[in-house]
N, C-alpha and C. Protein backbone atom coordinates (compact mmCIF):
# COMPACT_ATOMS: atom_id res chain seq x y z
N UNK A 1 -14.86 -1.81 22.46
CA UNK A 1 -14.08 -1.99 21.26
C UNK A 1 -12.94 -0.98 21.26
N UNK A 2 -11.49 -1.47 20.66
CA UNK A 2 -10.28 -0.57 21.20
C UNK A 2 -10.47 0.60 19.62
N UNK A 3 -9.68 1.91 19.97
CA UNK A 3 -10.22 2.68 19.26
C UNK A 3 -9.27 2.58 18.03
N UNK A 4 -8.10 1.07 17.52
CA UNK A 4 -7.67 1.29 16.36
C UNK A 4 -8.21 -0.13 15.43
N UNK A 5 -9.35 -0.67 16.05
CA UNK A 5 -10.47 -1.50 14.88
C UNK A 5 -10.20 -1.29 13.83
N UNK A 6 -10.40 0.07 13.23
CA UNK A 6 -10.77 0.54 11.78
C UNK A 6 -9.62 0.39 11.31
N UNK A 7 -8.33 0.80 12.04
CA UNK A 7 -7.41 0.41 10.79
C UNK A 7 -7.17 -1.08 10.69
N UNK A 8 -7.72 -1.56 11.27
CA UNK A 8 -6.99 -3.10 10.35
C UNK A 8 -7.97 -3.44 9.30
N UNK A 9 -9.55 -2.70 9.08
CA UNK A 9 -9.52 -2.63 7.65
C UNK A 9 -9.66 -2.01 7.08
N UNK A 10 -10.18 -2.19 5.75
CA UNK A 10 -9.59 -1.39 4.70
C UNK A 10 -10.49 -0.36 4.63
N UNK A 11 -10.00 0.68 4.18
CA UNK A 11 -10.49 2.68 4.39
C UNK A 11 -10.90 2.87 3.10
N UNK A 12 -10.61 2.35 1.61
CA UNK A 12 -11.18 2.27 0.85
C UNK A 12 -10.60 1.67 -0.55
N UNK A 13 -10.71 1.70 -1.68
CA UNK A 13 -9.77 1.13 -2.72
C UNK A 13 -9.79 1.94 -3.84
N UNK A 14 -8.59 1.51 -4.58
CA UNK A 14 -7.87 2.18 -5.67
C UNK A 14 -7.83 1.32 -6.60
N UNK A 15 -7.67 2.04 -7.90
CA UNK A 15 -7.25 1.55 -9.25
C UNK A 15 -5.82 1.16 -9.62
N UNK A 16 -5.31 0.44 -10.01
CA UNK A 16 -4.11 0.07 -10.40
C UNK A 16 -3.18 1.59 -10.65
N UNK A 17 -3.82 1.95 -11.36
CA UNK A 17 -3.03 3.68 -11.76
C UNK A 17 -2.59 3.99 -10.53
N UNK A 18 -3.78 4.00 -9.51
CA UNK A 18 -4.04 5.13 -8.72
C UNK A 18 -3.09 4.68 -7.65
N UNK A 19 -2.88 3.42 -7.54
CA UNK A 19 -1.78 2.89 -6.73
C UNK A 19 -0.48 3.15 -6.64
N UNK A 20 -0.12 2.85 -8.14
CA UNK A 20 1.61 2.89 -8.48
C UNK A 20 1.39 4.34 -8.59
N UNK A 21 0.97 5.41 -8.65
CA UNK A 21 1.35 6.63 -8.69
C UNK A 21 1.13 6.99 -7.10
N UNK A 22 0.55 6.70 -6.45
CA UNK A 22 0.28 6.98 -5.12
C UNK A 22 2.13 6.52 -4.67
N UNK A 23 2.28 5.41 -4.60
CA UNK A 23 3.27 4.60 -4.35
C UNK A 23 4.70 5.09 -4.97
N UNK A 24 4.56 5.80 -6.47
CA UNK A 24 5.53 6.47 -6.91
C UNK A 24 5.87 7.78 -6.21
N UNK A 25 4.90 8.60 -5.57
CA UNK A 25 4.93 9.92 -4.78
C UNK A 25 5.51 9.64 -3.37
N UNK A 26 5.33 9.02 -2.90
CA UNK A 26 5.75 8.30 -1.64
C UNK A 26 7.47 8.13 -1.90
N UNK A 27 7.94 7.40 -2.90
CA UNK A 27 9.27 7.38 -3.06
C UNK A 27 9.84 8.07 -3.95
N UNK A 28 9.45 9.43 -3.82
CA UNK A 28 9.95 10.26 -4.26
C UNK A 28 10.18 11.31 -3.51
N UNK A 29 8.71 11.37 -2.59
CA UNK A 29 9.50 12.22 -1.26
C UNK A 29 10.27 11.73 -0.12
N UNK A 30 10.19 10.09 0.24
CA UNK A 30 10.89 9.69 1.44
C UNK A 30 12.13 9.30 0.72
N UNK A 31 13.43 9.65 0.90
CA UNK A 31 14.89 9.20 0.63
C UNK A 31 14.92 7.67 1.37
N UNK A 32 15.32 6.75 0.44
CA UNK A 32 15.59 5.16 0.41
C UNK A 32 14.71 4.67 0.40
N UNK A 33 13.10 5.24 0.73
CA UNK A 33 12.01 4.30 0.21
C UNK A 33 12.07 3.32 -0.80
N UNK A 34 12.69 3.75 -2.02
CA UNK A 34 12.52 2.89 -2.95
C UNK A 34 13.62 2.14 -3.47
N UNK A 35 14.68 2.24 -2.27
CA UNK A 35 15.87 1.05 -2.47
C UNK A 35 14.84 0.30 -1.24
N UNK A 36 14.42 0.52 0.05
CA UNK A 36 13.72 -0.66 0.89
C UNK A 36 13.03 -1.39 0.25
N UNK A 37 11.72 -0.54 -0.59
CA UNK A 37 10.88 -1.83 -1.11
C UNK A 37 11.78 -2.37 -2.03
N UNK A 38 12.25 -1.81 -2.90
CA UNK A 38 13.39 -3.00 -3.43
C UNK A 38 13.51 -4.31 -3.18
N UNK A 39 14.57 -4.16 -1.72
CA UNK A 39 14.84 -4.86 -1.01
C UNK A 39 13.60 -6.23 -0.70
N UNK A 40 13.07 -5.83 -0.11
CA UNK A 40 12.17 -6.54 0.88
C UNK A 40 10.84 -6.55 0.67
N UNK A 41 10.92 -6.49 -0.58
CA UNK A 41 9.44 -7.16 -1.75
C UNK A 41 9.68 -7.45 -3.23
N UNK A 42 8.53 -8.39 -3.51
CA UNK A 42 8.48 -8.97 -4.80
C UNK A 42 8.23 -7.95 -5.44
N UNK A 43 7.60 -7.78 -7.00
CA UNK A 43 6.91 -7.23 -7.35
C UNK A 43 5.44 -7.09 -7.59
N UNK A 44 4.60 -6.55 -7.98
CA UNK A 44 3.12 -7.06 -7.81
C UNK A 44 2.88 -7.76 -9.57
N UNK A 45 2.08 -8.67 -9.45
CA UNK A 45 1.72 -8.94 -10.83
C UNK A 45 0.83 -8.31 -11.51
N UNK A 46 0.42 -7.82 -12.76
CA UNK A 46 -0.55 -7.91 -13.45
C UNK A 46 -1.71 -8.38 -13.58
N UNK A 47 -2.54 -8.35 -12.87
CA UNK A 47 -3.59 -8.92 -12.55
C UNK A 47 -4.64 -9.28 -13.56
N UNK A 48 -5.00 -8.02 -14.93
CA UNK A 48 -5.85 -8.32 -15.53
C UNK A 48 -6.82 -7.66 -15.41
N UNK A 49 -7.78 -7.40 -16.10
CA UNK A 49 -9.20 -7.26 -15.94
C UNK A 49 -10.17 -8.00 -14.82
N UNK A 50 -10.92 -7.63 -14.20
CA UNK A 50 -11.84 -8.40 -12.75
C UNK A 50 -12.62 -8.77 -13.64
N UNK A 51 -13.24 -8.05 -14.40
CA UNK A 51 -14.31 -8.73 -15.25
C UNK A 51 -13.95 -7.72 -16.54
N UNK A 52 -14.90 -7.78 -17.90
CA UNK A 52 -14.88 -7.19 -18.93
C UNK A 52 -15.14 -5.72 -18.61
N UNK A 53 -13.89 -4.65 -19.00
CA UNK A 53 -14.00 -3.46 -18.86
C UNK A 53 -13.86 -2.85 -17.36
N UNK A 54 -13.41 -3.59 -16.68
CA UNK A 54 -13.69 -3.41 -15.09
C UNK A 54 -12.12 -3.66 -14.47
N UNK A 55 -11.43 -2.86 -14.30
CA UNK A 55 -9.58 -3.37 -13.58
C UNK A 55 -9.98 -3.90 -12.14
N UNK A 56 -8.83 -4.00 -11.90
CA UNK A 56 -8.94 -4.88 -10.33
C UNK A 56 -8.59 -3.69 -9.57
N UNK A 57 -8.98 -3.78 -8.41
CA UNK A 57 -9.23 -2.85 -7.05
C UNK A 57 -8.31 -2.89 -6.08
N UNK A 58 -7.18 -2.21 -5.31
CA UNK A 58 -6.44 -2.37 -4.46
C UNK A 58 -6.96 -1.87 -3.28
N UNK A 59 -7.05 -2.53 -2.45
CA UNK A 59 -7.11 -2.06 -0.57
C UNK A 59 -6.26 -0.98 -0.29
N UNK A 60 -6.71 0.08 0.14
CA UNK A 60 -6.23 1.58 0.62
C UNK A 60 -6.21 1.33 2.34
N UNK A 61 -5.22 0.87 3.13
CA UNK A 61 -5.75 1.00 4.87
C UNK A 61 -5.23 2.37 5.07
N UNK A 62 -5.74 3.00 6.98
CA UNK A 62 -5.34 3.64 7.39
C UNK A 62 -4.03 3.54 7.97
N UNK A 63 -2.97 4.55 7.87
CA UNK A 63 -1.60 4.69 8.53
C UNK A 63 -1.91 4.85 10.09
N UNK A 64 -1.18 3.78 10.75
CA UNK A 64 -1.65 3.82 12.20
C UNK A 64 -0.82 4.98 13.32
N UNK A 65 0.24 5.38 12.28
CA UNK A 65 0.51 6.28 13.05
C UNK A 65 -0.12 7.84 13.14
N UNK A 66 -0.31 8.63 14.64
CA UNK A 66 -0.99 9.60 14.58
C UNK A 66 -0.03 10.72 14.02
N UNK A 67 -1.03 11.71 13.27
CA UNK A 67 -2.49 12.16 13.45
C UNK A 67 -3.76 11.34 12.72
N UNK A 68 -3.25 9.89 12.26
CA UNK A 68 -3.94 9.08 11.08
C UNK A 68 -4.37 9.58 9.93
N UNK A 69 -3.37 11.02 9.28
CA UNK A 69 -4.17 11.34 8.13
C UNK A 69 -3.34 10.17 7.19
N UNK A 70 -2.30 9.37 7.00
CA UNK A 70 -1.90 8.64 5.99
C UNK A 70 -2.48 7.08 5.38
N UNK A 71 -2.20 7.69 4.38
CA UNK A 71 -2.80 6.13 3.37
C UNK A 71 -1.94 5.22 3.44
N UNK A 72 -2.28 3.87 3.23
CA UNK A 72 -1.50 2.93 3.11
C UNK A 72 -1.69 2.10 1.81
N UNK A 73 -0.93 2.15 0.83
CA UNK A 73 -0.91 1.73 -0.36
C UNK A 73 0.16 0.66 -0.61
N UNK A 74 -0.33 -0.23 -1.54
CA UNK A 74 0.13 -2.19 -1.35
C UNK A 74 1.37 -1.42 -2.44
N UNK A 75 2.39 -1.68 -2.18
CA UNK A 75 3.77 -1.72 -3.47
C UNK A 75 4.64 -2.95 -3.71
N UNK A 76 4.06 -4.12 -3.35
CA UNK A 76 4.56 -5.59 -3.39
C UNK A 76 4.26 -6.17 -2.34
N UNK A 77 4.53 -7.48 -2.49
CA UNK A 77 4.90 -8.52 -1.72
C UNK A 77 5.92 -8.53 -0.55
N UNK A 78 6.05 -9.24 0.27
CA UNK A 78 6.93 -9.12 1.42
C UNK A 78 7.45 -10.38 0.94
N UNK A 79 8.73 -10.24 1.11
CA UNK A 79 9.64 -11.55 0.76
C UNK A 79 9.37 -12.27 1.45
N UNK A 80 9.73 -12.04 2.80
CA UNK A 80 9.50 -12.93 4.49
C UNK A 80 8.46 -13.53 4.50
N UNK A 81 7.26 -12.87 4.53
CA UNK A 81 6.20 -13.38 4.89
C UNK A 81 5.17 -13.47 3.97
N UNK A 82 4.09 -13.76 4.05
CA UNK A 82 2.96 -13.69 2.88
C UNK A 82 1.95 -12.50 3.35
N UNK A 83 2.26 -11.75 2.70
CA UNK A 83 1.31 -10.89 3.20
C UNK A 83 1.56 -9.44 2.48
N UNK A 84 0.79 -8.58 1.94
CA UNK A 84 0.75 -7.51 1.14
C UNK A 84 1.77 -6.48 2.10
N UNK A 85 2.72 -5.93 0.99
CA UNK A 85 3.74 -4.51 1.58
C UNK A 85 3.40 -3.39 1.80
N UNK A 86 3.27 -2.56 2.34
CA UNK A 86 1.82 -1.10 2.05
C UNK A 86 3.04 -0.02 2.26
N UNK A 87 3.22 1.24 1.95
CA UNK A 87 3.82 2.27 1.98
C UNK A 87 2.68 3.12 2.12
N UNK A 88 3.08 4.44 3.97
CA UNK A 88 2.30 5.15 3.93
C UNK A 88 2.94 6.18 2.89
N UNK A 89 1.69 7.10 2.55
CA UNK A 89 2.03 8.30 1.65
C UNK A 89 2.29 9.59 2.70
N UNK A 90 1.66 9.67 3.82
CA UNK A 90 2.49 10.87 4.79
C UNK A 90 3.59 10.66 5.57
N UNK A 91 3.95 9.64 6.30
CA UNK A 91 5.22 9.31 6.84
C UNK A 91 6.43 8.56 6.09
N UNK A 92 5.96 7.73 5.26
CA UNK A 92 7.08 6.70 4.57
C UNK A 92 7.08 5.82 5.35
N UNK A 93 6.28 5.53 5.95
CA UNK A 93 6.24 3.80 6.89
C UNK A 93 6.30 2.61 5.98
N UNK A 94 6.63 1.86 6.39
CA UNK A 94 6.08 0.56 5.52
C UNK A 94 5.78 -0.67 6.69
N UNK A 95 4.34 -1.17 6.49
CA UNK A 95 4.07 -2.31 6.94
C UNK A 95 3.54 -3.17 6.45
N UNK A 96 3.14 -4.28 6.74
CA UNK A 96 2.42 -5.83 6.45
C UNK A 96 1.16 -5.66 6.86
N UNK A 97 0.46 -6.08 5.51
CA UNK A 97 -1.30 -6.65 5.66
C UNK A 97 -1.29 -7.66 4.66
């Protein structure tokens, strides 16, 4: 088994809060982060409650670039394609899951 398995899934999950503030720190330290996602994502919707008293859960992956300490947190939609936008929080990467 090749040794980057684990990141294609998910490392753990977050709260709605815990997202857009994760995602707000990120473009605040990388300069144009947050004219790219701009660019080249929707926005996320409102999801709602999962059940009574319970918010909905976002997928946290690992940043594949080394030393792999970065998170990867969803900040929209990808225009292009269907598939969730992720911004790491240590490099400022952005990729597709």
């Amino acid at each position: 088994m090749s040794s980057n398995v684990a990141q294609n899934y998910p490392y753990q999950n977050e709260t709605e809060d815990e997202r857009a503030a994760a995602v707000a720190r990120a473009i605040e330290q990388f300069d144009g982060l947050g004219q790219k996602i701009a660019t080249e994502t929707t926005p996320l919707q409102d999801l709602g409650l999962d059940e009574p008293g319970r918010p909905h859960r976002w997928w946290v992956f690992v940043c594949p670039k080394p030393p792999f300490d970065g998170r990867l947190h969803v900040a929209g939609y990808a225009l292009e394609r269907r598939a969730l936008y992720t911004v790491c929080d240590a490099c400022g990467s952005t990729y597709l899951r």
